[in-house]
Protein backbone atom coordinates (compact mmCIF):
# COMPACT_ATOMS: atom_id res chain seq x y z
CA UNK A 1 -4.47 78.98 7.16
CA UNK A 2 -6.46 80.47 9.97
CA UNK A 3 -8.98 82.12 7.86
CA UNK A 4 -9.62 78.78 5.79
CA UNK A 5 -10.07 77.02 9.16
CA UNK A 6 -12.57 79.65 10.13
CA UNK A 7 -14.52 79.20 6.44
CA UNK A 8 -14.44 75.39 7.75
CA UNK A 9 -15.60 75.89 10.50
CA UNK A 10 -18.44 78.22 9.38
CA UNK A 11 -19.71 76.22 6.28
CA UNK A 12 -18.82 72.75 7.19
CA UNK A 13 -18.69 72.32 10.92
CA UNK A 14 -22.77 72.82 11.22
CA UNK A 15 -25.73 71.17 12.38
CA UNK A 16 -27.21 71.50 8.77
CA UNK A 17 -23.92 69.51 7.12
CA UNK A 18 -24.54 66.79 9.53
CA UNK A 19 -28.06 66.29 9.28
CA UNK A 20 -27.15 66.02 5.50
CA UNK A 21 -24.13 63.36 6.10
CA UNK A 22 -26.65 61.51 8.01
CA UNK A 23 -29.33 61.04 5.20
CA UNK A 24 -26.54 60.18 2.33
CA UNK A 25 -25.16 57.65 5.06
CA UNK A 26 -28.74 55.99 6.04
CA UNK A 27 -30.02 56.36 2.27
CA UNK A 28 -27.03 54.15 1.51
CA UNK A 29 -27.21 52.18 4.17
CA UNK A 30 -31.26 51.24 3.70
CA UNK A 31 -30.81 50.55 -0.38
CA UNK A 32 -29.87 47.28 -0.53
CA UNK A 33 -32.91 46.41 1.94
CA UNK A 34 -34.83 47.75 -0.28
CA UNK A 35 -33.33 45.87 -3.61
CA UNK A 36 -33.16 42.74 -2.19
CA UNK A 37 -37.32 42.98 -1.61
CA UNK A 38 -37.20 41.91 -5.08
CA UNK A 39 -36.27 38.64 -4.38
CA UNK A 40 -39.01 38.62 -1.78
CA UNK A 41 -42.08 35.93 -1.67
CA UNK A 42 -44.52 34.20 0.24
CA UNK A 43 -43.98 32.03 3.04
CA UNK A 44 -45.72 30.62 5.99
CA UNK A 45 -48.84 31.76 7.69
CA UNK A 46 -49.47 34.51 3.94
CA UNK A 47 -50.86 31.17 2.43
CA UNK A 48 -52.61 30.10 5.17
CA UNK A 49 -54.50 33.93 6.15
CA UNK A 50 -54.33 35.14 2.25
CA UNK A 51 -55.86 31.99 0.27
CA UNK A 52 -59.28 33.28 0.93
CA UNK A 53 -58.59 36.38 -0.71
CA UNK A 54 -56.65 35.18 -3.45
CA UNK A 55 -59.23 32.55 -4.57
CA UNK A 56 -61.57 35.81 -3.88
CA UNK A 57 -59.26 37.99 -6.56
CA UNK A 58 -58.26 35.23 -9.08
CA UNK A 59 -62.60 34.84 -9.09
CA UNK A 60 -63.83 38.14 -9.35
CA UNK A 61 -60.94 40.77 -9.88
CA UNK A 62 -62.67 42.64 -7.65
CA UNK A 63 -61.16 44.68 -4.49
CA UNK A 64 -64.20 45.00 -2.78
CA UNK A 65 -64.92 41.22 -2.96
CA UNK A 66 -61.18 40.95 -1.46
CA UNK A 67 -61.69 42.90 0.91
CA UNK A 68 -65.26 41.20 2.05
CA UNK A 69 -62.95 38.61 2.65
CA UNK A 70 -60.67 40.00 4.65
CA UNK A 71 -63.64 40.79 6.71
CA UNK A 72 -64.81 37.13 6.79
CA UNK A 73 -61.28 36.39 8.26
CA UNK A 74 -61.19 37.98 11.21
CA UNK A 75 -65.11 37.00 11.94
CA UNK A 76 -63.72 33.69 11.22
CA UNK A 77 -60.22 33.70 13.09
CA UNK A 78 -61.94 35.65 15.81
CA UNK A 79 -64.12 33.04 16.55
CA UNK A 80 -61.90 30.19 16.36
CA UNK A 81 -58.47 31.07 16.79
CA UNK A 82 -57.51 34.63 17.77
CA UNK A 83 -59.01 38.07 18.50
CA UNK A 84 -56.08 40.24 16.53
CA UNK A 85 -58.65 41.50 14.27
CA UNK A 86 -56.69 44.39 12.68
CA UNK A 87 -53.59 42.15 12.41
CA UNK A 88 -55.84 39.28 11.02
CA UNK A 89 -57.41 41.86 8.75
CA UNK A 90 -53.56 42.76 7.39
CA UNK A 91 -53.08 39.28 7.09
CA UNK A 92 -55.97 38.48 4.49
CA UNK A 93 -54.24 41.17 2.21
CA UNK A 94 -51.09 40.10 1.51
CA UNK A 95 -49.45 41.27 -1.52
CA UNK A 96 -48.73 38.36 -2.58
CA UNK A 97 -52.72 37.51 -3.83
CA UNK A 98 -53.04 39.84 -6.39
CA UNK A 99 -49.58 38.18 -7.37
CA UNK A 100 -46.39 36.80 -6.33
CA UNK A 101 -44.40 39.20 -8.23
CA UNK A 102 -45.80 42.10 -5.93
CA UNK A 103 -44.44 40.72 -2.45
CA UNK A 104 -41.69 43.28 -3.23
CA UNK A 105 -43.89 45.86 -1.68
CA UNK A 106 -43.24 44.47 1.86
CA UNK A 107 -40.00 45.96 2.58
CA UNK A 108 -41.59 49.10 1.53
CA UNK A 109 -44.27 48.43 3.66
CA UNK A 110 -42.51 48.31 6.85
CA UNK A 111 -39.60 50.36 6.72
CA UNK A 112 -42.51 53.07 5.49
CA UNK A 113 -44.45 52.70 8.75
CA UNK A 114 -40.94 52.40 10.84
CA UNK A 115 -39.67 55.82 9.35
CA UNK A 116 -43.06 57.72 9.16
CA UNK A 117 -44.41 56.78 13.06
CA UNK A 118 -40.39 58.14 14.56
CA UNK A 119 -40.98 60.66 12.42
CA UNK A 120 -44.48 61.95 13.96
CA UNK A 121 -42.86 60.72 17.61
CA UNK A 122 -39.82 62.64 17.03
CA UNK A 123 -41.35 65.77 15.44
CA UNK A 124 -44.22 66.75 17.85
CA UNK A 125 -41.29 65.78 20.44
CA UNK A 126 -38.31 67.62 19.45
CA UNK A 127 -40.48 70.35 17.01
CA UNK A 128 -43.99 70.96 18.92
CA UNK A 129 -42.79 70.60 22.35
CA UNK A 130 -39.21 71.02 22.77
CA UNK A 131 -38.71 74.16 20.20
CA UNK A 132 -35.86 72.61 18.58
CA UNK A 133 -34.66 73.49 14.93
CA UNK A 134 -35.47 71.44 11.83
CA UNK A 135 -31.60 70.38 11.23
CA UNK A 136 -31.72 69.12 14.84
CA UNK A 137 -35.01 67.01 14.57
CA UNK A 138 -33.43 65.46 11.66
CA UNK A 139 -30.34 64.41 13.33
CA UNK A 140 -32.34 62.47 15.75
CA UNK A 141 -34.78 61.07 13.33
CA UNK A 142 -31.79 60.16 11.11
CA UNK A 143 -30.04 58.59 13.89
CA UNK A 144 -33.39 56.50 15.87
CA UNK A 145 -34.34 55.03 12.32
CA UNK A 146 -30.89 54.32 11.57
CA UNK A 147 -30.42 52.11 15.05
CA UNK A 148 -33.93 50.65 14.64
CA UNK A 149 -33.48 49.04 11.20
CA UNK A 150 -29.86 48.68 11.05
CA UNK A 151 -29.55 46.55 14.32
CA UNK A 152 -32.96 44.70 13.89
CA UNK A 153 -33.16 41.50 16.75
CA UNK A 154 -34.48 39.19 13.45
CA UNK A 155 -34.73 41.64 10.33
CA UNK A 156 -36.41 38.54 8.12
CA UNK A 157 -39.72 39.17 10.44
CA UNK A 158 -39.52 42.51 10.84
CA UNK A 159 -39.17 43.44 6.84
CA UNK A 160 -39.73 40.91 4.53
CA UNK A 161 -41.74 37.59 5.96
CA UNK A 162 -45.61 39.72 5.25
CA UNK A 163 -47.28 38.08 8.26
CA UNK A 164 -44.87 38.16 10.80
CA UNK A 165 -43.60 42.10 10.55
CA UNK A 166 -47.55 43.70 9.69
CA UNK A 167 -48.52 41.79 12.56
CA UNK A 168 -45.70 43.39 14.67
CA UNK A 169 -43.51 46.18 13.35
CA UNK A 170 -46.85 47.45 11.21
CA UNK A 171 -49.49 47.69 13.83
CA UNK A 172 -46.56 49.21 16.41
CA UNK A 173 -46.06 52.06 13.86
CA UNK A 174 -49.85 53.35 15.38
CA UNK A 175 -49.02 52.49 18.67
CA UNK A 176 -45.44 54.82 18.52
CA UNK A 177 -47.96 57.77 16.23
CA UNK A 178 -50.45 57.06 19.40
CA UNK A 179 -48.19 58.62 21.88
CA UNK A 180 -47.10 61.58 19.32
CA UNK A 181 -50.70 62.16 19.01
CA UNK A 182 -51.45 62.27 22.70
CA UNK A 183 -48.26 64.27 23.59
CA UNK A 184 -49.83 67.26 20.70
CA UNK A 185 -53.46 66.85 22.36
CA UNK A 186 -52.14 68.14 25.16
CA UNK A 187 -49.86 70.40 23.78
CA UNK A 188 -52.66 72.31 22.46
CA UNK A 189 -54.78 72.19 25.00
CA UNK A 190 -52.31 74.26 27.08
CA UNK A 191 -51.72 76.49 24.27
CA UNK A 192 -52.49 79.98 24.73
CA UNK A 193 -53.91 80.26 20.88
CA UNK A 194 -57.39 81.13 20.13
CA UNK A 195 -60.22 78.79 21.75
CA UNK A 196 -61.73 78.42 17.58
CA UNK A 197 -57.83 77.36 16.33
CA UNK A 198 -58.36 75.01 19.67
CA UNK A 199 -61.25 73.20 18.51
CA UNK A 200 -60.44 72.38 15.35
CA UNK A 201 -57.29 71.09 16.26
CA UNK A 202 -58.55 68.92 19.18
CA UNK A 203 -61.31 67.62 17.09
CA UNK A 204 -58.67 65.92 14.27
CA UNK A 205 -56.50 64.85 17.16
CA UNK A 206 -59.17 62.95 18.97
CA UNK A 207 -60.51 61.34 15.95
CA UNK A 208 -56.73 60.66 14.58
CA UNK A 209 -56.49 58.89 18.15
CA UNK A 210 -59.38 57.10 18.05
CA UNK A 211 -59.10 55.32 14.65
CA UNK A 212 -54.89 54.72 15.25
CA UNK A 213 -56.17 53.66 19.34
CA UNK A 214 -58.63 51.11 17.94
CA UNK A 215 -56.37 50.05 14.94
CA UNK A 216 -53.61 49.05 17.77
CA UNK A 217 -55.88 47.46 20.06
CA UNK A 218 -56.57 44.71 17.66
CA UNK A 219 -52.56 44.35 17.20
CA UNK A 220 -50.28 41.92 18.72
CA UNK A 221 -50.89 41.38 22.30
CA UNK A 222 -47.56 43.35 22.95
CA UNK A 223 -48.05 46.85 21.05
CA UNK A 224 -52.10 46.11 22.25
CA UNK A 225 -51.05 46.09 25.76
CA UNK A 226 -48.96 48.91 25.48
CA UNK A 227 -51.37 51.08 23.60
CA UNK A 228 -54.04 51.01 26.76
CA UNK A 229 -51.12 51.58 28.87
CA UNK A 230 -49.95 54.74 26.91
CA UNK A 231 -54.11 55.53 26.79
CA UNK A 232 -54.71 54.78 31.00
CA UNK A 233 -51.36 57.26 31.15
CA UNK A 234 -52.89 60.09 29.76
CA UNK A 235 -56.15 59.99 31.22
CA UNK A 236 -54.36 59.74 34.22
CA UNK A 237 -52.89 63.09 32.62
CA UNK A 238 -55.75 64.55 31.62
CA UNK A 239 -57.54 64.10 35.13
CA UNK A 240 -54.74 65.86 36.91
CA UNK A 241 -55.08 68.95 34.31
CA UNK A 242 -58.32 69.07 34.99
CA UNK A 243 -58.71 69.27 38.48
CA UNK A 244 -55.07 71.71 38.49
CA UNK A 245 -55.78 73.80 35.80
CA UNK A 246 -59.34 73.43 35.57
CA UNK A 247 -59.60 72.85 31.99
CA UNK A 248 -63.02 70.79 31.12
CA UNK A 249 -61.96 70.26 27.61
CA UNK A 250 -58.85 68.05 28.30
CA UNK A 251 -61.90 65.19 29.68
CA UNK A 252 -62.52 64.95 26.13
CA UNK A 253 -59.92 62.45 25.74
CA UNK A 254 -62.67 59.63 27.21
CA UNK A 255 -63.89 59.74 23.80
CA UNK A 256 -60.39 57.90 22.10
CA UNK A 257 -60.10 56.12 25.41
CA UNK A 258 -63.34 54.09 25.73
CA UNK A 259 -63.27 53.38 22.22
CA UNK A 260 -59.32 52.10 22.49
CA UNK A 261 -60.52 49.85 25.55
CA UNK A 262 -63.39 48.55 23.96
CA UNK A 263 -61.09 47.18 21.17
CA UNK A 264 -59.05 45.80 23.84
CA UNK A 265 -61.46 43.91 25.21
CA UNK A 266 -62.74 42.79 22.14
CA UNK A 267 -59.41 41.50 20.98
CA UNK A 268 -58.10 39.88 24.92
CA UNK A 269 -61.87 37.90 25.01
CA UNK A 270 -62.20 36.82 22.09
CA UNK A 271 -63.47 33.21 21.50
CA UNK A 272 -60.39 32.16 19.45
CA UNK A 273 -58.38 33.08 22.34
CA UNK A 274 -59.63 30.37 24.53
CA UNK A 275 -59.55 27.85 21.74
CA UNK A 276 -55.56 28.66 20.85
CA UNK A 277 -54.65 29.27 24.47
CA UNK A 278 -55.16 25.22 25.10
CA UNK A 279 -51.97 24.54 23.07
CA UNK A 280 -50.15 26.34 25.57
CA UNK A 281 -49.30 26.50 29.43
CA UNK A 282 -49.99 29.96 31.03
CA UNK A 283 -48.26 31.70 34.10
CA UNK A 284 -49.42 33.58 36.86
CA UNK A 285 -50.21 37.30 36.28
CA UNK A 286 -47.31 38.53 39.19
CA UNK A 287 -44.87 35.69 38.26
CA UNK A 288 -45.05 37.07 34.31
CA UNK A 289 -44.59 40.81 35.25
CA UNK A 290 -41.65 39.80 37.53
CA UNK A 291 -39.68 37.27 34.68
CA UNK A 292 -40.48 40.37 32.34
CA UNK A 293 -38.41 42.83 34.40
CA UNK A 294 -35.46 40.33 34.47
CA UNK A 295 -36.00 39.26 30.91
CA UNK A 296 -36.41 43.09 29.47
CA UNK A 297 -33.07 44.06 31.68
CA UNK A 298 -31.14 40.92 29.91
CA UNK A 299 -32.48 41.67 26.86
CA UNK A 300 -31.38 45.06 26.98
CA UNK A 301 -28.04 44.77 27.83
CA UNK A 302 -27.40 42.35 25.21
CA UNK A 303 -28.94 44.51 22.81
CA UNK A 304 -27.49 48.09 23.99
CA UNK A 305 -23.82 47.13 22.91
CA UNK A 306 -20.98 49.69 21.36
CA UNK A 307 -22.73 50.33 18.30
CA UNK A 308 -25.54 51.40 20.24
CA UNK A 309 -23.64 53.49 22.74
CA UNK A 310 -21.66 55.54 19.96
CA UNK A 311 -24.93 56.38 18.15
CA UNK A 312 -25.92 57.93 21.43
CA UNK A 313 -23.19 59.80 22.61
CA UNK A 314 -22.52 61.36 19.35
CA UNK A 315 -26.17 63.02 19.60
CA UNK A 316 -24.63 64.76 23.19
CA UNK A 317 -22.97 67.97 21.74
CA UNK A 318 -26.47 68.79 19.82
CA UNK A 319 -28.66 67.99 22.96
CA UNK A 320 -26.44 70.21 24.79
CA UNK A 321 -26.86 73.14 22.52
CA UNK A 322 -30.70 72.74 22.19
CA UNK A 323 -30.97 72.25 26.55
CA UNK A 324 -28.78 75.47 26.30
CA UNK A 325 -30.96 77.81 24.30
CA UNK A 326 -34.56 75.91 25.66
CA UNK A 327 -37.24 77.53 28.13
CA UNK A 328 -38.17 73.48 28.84
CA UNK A 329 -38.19 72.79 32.51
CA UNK A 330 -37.59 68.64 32.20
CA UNK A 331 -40.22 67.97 34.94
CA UNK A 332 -40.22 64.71 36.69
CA UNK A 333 -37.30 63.15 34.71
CA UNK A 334 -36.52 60.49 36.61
CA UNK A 335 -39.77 59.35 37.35
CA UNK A 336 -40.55 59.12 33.06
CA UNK A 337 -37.38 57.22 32.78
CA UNK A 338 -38.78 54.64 35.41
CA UNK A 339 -41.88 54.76 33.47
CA UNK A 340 -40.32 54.40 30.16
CA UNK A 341 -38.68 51.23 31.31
CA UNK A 342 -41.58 49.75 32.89
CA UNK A 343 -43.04 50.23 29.30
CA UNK A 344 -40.72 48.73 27.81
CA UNK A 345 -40.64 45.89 30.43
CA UNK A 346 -44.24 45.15 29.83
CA UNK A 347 -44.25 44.58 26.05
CA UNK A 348 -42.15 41.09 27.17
CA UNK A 349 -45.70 40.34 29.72
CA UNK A 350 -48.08 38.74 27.18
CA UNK A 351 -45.77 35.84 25.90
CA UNK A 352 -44.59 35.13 29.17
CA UNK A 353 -48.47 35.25 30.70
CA UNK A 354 -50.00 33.40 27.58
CA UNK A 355 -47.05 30.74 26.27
CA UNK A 356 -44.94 30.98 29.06
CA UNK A 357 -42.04 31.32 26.72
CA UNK A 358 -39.86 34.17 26.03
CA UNK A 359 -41.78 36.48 23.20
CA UNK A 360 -41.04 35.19 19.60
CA UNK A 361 -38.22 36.86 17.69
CA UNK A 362 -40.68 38.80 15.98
CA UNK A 363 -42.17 40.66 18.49
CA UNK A 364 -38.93 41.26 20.46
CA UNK A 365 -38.64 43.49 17.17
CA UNK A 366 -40.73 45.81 18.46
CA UNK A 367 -39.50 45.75 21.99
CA UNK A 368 -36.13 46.44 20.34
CA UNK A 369 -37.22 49.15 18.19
CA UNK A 370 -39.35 50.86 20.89
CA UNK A 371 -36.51 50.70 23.63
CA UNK A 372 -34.20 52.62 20.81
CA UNK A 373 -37.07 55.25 20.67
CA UNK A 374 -37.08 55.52 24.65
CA UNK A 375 -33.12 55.26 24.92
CA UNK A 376 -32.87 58.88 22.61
CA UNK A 377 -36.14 61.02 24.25
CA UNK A 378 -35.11 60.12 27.81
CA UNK A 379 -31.48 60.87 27.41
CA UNK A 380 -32.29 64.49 25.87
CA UNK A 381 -34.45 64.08 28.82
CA UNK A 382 -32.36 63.54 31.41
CA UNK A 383 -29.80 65.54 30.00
CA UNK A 384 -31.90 68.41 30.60
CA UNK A 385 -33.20 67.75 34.01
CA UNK A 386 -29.34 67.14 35.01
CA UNK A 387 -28.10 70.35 33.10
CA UNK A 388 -31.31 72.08 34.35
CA UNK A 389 -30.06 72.02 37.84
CA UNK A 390 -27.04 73.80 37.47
CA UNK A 391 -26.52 77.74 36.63
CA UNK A 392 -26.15 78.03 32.55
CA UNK A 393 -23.01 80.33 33.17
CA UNK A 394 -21.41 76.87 34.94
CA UNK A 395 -21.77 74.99 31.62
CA UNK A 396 -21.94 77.30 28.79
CA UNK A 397 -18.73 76.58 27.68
CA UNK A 398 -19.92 72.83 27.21
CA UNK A 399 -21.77 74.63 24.22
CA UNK A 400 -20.82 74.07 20.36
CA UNK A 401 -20.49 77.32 19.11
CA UNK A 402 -17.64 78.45 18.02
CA UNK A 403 -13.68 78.68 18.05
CA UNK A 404 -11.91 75.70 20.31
CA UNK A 405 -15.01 74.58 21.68
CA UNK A 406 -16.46 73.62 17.92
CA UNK A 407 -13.56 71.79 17.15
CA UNK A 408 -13.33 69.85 20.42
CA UNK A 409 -17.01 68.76 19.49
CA UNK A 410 -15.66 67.79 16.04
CA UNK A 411 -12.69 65.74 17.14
CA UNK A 412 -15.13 64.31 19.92
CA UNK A 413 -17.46 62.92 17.14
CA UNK A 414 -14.74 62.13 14.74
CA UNK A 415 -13.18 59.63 17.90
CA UNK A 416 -16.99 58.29 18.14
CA UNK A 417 -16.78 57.48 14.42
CA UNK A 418 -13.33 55.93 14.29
CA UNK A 419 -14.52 53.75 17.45
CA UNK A 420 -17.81 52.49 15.31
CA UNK A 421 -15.82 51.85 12.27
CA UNK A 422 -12.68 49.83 13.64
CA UNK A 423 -15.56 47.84 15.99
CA UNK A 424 -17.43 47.11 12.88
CA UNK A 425 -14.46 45.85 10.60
CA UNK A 426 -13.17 44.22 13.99
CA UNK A 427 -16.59 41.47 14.12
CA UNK A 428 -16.01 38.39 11.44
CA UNK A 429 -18.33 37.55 8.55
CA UNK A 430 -21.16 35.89 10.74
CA UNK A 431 -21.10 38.82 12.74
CA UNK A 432 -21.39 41.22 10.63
CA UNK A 433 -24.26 40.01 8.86
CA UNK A 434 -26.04 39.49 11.88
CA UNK A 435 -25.01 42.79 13.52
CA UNK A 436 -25.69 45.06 10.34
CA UNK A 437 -28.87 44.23 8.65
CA UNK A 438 -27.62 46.54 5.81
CA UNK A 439 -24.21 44.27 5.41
CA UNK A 440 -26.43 41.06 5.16
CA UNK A 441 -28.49 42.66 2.82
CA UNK A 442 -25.52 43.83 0.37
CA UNK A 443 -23.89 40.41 0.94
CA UNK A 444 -26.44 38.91 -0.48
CA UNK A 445 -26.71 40.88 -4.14
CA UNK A 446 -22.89 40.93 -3.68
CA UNK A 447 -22.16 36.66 -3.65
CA UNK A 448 -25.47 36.45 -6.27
CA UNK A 449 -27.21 34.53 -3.57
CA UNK A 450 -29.88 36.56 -3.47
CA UNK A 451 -30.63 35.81 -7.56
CA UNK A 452 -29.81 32.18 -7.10
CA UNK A 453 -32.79 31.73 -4.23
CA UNK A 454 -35.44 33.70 -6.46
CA UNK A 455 -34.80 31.87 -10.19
CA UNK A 456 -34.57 28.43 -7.45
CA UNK A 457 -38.35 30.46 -6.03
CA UNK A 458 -39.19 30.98 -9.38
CA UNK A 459 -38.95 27.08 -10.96
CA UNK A 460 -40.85 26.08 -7.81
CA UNK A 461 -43.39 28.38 -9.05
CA UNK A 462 -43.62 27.00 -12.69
CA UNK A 463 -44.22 23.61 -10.76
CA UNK A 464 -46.80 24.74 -8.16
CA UNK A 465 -48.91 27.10 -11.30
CA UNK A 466 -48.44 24.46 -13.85
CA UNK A 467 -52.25 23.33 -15.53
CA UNK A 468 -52.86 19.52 -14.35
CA UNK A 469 -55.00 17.64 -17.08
CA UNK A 470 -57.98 16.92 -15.23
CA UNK A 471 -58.05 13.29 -14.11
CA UNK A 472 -54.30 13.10 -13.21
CA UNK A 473 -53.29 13.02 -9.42
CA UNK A 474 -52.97 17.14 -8.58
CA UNK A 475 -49.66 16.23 -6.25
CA UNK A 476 -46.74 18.56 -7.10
CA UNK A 477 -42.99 17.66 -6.44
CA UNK A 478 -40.71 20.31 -6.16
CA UNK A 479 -36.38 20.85 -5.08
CA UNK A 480 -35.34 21.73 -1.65
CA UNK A 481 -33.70 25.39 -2.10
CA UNK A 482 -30.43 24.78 -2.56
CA UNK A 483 -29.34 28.53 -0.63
CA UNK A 484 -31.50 30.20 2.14
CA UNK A 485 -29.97 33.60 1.97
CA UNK A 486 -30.19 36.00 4.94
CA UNK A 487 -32.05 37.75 5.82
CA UNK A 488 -34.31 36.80 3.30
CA UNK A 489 -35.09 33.44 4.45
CA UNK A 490 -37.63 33.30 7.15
CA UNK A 491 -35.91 30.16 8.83
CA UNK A 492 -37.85 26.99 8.53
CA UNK A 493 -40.78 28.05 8.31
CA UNK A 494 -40.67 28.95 4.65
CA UNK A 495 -42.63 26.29 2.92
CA UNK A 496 -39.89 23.82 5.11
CA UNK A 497 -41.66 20.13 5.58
CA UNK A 498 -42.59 19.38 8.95
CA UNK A 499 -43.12 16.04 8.13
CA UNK A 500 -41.09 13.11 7.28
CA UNK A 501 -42.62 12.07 4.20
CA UNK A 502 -41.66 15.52 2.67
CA UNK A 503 -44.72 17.81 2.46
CA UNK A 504 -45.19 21.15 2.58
CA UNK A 505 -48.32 22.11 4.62
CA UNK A 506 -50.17 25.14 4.37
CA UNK A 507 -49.23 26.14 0.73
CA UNK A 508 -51.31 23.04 -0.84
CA UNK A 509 -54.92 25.14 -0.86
CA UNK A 510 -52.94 28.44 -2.54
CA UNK A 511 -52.36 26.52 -5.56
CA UNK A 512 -55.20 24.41 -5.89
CA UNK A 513 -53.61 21.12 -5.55
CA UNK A 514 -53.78 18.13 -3.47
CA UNK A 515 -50.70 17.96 -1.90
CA UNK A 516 -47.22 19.47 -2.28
CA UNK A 517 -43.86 17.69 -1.75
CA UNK A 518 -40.16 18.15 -1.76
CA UNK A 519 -38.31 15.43 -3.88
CA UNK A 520 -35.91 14.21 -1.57
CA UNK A 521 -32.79 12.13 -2.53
């Protein structure tokens, strides 16, 4: 018995097996939001941004024409309405114009850019800086990408509704790749290597920077206000090296900064901005910052709940082990965590300073996903500023390595996971679905929901593409949708009437007809 616990122990009990368990379980979990895409299709502000192109593709066939009009857009839209010219560039190339059947891709889309900018965060962070082993990184990976889809604030924005997630969750994926890219510049500048490896290196990462910094500063006012803030930060950084260490080549960083805050300016003065800002009330600068502390902290704890908190604490045990066996001094800990939250804090500014609202549900998305980012780093971080202050000898046996100590470890994460589990089957139907994105999504291939909206999608389509003999009236009537399955449905904004005589605005120029109504009984 002993020596098969001890074979256990050995070949199961490892950081390797977990990482594994971990991919089969988010793999699983992330499926169904990926099947589901299929019944995926236009809605909103895609007809209204994308018509251009699509009249531009159903013309000429030609991408470069489409694109040319994506161009026109955000001259256009800059001019008159706002200055989010990367977003507004996204927008023009929906999917959806080279054909309905190909709004699938958007799932891919963002999950894509969610999973590949943690994974540049998390790698130069855990890998280039930290030391850590590969089966470590990927526990944390596994485990940030796992909280930021699976608890998404409104998933319908943030992966399937085109406009609403590239504007957001898209154009943050640069901003979060941004800060990896920054945190490597440095990295090698205080690298000991050859000056020749040097130079090439810094040369990629400054243009890499520059593109990604300029791509983000004609985002979303949120993810554009924090990508000058992460930018200002590391000048700030790079002065401070320069003047300590006297390294001249860290000043090089001006280059991706200047260009970053000239997009930033282009974007925040635009003309369109002026023009849209009328519909709206704005707040004072100081009275914004301050509602966006208090709104953030709400937020926060309404968001951080025991799902959250296990997902965390089960990552202790292989922080400890890495602090353990790490050179890394954890300088100024608590002052990054303060800075991490003021971050945080000041994606929430922009709607509150513009709109005086609280920020849409799709851009508290990215405040979400971006506080799950800062929750992991700064708890490894703190972890090893707090463990740092203490002799190892005094902790070692906090440790996993081997004997008792593993199996403590085990039954410690086994609790964790019997906690999660009995809390999950513990929240009713509602709150399931709206907890676990993934449970939604399988709920609604499960009940055939999911089907029923897309052939009900699909007869509205017959309708709305249907040749009109030329001289008849070009109005189409179309059925209400009979189910509005989560999170597929993008509320009622999806081709919904806002007006009482039944028509459906915005969708009337993507088919080429006068006007488009629901028959109503």
């Amino acid at each position: 018995m002993t020596h098969l616990l001890k074979e256990f122990e050995r070949e199961i009990l490892t950081k390797k097996v977990f990482a594994l368990l971990l991919l089969f379980f988010t793999t699983i979990m992330f499926a169904p939001l990926l099947y589901i895409g299929k019944f995926n299709h236009l809605a909103a502000d895609c007809f209204w941004y994308g018509a251009n192109g699509r009249n531009v593709w159903a013309n000429e066939r030609s991408i470069f024409a489409v694109l040319g009009a994506a161009v026109k857009n955000v001259v256009d839209f800059w001019h008159d309405w706002q200055g989010t010219y990367s977003s507004i560039f996204m927008f023009s190339l929906t999917p959806g114009l080279f054909g309905e059947q190909y709004m699938f891709i958007v799932p891919y889309m963002m999950m894509g850019m969610i999973l590949l900018s943690t994974f540049v965060l998390l790698y130069v962070f855990f890998i280039k800086i930290i030391g850590t082993e590969l089966s470590n990184f990927f526990i944390f990976f596994f485990t940030a990408s796992f909280m930021q889809i699976q608890f998404l604030y409104t998933p319908n924005s943030a992966l399937y509704w085109y406009n609403g997630a590239v504007h957001y969750v898209f154009m943050q994926g640069f901003v979060i790749m941004n800060i990896a890219i920054l945190m490597q510049y440095f990295n090698v500048i205080l690298d000991q290597r050859s000056v020749k490896e040097k130079n090439y290196q810094d040369a990629i990462l400054l243009a890499i920077a520059s593109l990604f910094g300029l791509i983000a500063s004609g985002a979303n006012f949120s993810s554009t206000l924090l990508n000058i803030e992460i930018f200002t930060i590391a000048l700030l950084v790079a002065v401070y090296i320069f003047f300590k260490l006297k390294i001249k080549k860290v000043l090089y960083i001006l280059v991706p900064y200047f260009l970053t805050l000239t997009g930033f300016l282009f974007n925040t003065f635009a003309p369109g901005n002026a023009n849209r800002q009328v519909h709206f009330e704005r707040t004072g600068i100081f009275e914004s910052i301050l509602t966006s502390f208090t709104y953030s902290f709400s937020q926060m704890l309404l968001w951080v709940d025991v799902f959250v908190v296990v997902c965390l604490l089960i990552l202790i045990p292989f922080m400890i082990k890495i602090i353990y066996r790490s050179n890394f001094k954890f300088p100024f800990a608590p002052a990054i965590a303060v800075l991490s939250y003021c971050l945080y804090a000041s994606m929430f500014t922009p709607s509150f300073y513009a709109q005086s609202f609280v920020p849409l549900s799709r851009n508290q998305n990215i405040c979400w996903m971006f506080l799950i980012i800062l929750l992991i780093i700064n708890e490894f971080y703190l972890l090893g500023w707090i463990l740092g202050k203490i002799n190892k000898n005094k902790w070692k046996w906090l440790v996993p390595s081997f004997g008792i100590n593993k199996w403590c470890w085990f039954a410690y994460i086994t609790v964790l996971a019997a906690i999660f589990t009995f809390s999950f089957l513990s929240l009713g139907y509602v709150e399931k679905k709206a907890t676990f994105v993934s449970y939604a999504a399988w709920d609604v291939i499960e009940t055939g929901v999911g089907r029923q909206y897309h052939d009900e999608y699909l007869r509205r389509l017959y309708q709305l593409k249907k040749e009109i003999p030329e001289g008849e009236d070009r109005y189409v009537y179309v059925y209400p949708y009979t189910v509005k399955p989560y999170p597929l449905y993008f509320r009622d904004a999806t081709e919904e009437s806002t007006r009482e005589d039944g028509m459906l605005e915005g969708i009337e120029g993507w088919y080429n007809v006068w006007a488009v109504f629901e028959i109503r009984e």
